[in-house]
Protein backbone atom coordinates (compact mmCIF):
# COMPACT_ATOMS: atom_id res chain seq x y z
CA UNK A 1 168.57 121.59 144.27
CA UNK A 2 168.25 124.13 142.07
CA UNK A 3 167.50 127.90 142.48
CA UNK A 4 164.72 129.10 141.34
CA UNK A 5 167.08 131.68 139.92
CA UNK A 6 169.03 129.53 137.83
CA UNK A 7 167.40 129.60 134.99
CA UNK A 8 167.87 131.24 131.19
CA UNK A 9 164.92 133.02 129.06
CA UNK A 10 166.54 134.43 126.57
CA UNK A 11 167.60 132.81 122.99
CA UNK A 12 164.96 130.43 123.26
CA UNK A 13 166.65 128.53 125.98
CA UNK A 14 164.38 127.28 128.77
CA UNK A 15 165.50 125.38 131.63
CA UNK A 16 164.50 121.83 132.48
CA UNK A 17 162.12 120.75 135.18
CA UNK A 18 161.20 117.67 136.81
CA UNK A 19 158.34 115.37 136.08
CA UNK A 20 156.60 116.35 139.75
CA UNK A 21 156.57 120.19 138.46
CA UNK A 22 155.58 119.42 135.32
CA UNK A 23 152.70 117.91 136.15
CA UNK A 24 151.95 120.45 139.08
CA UNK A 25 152.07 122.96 135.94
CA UNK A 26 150.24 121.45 134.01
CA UNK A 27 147.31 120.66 136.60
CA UNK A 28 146.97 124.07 138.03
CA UNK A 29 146.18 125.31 133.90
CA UNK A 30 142.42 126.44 134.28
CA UNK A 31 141.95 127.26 130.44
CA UNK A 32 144.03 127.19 127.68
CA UNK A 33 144.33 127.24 123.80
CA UNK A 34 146.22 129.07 121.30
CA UNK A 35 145.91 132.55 122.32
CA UNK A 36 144.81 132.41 126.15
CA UNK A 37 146.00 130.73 129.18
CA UNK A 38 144.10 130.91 132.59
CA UNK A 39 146.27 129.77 135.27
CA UNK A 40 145.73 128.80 139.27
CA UNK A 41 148.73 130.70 140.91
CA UNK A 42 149.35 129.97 144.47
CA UNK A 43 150.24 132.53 147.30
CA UNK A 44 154.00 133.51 146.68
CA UNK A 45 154.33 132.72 143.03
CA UNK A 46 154.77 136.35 140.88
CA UNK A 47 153.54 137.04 137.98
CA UNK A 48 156.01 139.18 136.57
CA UNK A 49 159.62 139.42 137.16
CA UNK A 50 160.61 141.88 140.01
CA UNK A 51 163.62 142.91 141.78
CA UNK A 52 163.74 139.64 143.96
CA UNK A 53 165.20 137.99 140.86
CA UNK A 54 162.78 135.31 141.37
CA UNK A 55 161.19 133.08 138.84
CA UNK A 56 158.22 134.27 137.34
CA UNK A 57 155.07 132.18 136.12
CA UNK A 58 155.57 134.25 132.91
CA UNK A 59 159.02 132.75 132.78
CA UNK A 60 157.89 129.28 134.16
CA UNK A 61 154.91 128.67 131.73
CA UNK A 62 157.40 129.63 129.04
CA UNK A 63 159.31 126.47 130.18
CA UNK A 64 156.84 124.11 130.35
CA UNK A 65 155.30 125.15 126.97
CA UNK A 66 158.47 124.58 125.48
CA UNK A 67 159.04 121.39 126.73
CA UNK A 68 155.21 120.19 126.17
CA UNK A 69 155.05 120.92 122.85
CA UNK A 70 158.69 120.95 121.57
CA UNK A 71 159.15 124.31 120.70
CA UNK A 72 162.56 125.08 119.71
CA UNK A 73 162.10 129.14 119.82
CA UNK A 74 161.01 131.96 121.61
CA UNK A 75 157.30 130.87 123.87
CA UNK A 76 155.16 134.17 123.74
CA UNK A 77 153.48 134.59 127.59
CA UNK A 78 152.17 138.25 127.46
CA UNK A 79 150.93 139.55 130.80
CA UNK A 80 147.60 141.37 130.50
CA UNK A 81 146.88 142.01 134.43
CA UNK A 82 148.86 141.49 137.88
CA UNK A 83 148.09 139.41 141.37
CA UNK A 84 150.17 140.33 143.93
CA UNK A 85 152.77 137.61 145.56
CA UNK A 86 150.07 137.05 148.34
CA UNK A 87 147.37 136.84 146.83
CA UNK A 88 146.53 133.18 144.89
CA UNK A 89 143.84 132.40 141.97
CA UNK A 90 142.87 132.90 138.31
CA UNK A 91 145.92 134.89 136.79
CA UNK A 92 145.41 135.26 133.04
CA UNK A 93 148.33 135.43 130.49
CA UNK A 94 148.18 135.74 126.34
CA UNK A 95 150.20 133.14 124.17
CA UNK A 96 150.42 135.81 121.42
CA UNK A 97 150.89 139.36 120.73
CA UNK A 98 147.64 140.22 119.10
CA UNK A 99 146.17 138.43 122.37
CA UNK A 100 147.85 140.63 124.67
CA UNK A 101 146.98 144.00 122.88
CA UNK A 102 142.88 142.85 122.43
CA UNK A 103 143.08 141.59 126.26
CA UNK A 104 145.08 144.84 127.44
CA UNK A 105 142.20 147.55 125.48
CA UNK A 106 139.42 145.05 127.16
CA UNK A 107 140.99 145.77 130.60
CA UNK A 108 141.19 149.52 130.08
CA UNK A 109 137.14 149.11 128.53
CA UNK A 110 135.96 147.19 131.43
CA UNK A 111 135.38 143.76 129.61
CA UNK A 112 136.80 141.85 131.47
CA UNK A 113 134.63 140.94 134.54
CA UNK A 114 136.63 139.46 137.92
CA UNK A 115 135.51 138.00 141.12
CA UNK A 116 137.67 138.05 144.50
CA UNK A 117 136.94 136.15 147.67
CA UNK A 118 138.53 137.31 151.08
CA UNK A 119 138.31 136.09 154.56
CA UNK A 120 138.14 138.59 156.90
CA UNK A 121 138.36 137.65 161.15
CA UNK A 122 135.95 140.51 161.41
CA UNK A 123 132.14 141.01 160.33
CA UNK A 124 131.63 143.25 158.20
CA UNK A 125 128.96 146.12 158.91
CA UNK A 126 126.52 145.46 156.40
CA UNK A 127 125.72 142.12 154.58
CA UNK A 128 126.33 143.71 151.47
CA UNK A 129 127.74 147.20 150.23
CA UNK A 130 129.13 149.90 147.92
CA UNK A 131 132.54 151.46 149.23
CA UNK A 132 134.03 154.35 147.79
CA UNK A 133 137.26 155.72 149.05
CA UNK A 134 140.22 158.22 147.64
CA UNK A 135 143.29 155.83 147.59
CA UNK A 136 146.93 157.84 147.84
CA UNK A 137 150.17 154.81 147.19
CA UNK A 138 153.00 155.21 149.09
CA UNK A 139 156.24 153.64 146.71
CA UNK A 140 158.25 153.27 148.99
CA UNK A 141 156.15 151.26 151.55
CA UNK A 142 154.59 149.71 148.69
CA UNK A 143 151.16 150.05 150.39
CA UNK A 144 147.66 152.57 149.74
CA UNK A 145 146.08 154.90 152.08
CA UNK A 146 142.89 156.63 152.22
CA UNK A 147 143.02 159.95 151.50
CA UNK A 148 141.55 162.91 150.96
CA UNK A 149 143.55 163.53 147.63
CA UNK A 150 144.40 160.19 146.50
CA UNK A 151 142.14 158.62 143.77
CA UNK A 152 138.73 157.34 143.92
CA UNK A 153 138.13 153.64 144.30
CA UNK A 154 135.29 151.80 144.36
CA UNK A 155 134.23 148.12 144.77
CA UNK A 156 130.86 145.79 146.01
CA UNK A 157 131.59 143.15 148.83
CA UNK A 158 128.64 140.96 149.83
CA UNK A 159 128.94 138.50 152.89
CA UNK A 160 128.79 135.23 151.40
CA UNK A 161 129.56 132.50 153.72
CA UNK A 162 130.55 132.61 157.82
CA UNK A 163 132.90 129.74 159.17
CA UNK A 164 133.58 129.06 162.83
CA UNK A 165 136.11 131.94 162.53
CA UNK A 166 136.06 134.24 159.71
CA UNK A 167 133.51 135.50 157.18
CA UNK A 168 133.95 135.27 153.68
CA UNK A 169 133.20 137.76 151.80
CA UNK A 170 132.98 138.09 147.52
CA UNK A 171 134.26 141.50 145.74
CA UNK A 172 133.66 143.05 142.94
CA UNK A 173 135.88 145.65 141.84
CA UNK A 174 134.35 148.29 139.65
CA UNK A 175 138.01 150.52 140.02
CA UNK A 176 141.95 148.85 139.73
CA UNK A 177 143.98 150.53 142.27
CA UNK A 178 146.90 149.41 143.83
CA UNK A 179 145.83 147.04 146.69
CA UNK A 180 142.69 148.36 146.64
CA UNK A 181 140.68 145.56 147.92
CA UNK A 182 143.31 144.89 151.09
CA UNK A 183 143.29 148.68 151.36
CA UNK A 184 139.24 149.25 151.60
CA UNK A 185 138.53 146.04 153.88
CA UNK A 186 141.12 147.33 156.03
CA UNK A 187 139.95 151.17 156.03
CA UNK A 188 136.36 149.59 157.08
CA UNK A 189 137.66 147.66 160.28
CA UNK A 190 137.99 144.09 158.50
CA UNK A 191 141.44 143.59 157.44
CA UNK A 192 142.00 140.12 155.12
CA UNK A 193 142.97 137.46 157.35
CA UNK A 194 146.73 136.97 157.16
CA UNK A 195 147.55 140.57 155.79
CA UNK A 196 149.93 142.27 158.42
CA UNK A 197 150.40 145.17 155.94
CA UNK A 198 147.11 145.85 156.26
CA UNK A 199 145.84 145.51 160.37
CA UNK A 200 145.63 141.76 160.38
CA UNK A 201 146.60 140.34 163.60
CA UNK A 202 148.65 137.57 162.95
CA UNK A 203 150.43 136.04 160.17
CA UNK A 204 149.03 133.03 158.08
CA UNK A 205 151.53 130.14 157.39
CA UNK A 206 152.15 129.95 153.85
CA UNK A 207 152.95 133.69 154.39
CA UNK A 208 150.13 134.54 151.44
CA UNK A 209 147.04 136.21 152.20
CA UNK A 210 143.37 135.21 152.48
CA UNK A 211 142.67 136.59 148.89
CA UNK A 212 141.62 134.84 146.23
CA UNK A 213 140.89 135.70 142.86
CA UNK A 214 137.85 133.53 142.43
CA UNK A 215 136.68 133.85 139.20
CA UNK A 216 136.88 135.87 135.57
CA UNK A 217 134.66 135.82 132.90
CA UNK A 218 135.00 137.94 129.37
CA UNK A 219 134.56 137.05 125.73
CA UNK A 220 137.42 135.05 124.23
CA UNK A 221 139.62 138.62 122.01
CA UNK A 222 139.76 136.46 118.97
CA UNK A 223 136.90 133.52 118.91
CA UNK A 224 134.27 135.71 120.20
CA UNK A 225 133.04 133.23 122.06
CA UNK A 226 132.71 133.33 126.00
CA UNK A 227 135.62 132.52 128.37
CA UNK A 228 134.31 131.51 132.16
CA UNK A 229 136.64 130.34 134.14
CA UNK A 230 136.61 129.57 138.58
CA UNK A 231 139.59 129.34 140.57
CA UNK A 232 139.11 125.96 143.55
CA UNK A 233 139.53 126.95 146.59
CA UNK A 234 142.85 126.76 148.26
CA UNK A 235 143.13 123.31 150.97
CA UNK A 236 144.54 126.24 154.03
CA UNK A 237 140.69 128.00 153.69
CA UNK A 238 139.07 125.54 156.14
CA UNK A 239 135.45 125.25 156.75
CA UNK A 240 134.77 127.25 153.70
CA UNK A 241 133.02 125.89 150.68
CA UNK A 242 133.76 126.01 147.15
């Protein structure tokens, strides 16, 4: 079988892919048209590549748009904004260049409006709240602290839903830090279920974490017109309803 590594992105040559990925592409597209495309990544996938050498959705939306619509070129798949490899959901991307600048200034103006959902094994003190915390990065552990000199961040949870086991809670983030939103549940005593980095107690078994970007809404860079768009929830989130 082949490696997910095995495959060529330069000089407009895309690798091949079965007919059962092609259509698992092709289902998991949430939006698309000629300068967006809103895509349902699951836990594990990057967005970007990184040093693992492993295939990136960039990369593997570049494929299947070349073999969709014949393209005998370069495919464009800009990458306005990260999830991290555990975390699943809406993931936007921008088919052209002028896309990807309009998308990247409405990022850094606040236009872009998302919605996370996390499951948490612990209740949260309040039903709903405003945390602020000062959020120092370690690089080489790749993980944030709280601290007194790091950076502010701030986001709004609010308890939205309680299974037989965990309580799901929806965020708001009104700050992008690095894993902020594992980093704040964490600092206030309800790690997201499946996130050992962070205090949860045991692993989940995809190896992903109970974080879902749920849902992004902004108006469209080029057509003006609005873009709303809901990730489903993922089959392993049992008892909780979408």
């Amino acid at each position: 079988m082949e490696s997910k590594k095995d495959y060529l992105c330069n000089m407009g040559v895309y690798r091949d892919m079965s007919p059962e990925e092609f259509r698992d592409i092709e289902n998991r597209i949430l939006y698309e048209d000629n300068h967006l495309l809103v895509f349902n990544k699951r836990t594990g996938e990057i967005v970007q590549g990184d040093k693992t050498g492993d295939e990136p959705l960039s990369e593997t939306l570049k494929a299947f748009i070349a073999r969709r619509d014949g393209k005998p070129g370069q495919v464009f798949m800009g990458v306005p904004h990260r999830l991290d490899r555990p975390v699943s959901g809406v993931t936007l991307f921008a088919k052209t260049s002028k896309a990807l600048e309009r998308l990247n200034n409405m990022l850094r103006q606040g236009e872009i409006h998302k919605t996370y959902w996390a499951l948490t094994a612990e209740k949260p003190p309040k039903e709903s709240d405003i945390l602020t915390d000062y959020l120092t990065r370690n690089e080489a552990q790749n993980k944030s602290y709280v601290s007194k000199n790091g950076k502010e961040a701030r986001l709004k949870y609010t308890l939205i839903q309680t299974t037989e086991r965990y309580y799901l809670l929806e965020i708001e983030l009104y700050t992008g830090r690095h894993h902020q939103i594992r980093c704040q549940l964490s600092h206030m005593g309800c790690p997201i279920k499946g996130d050992l980095k962070y205090g949860a107690r045991r692993s989940n078994p995809d190896g992903g974490i109970s974080l879902l970007a749920r849902h992004i809404q902004f108006i469209h860079p080029v057509k003006k017109t609005e873009v709303d768009v809901t990730a489903p929830v993922p089959d392993s989130w049992k008892g909780v309803e979408g």
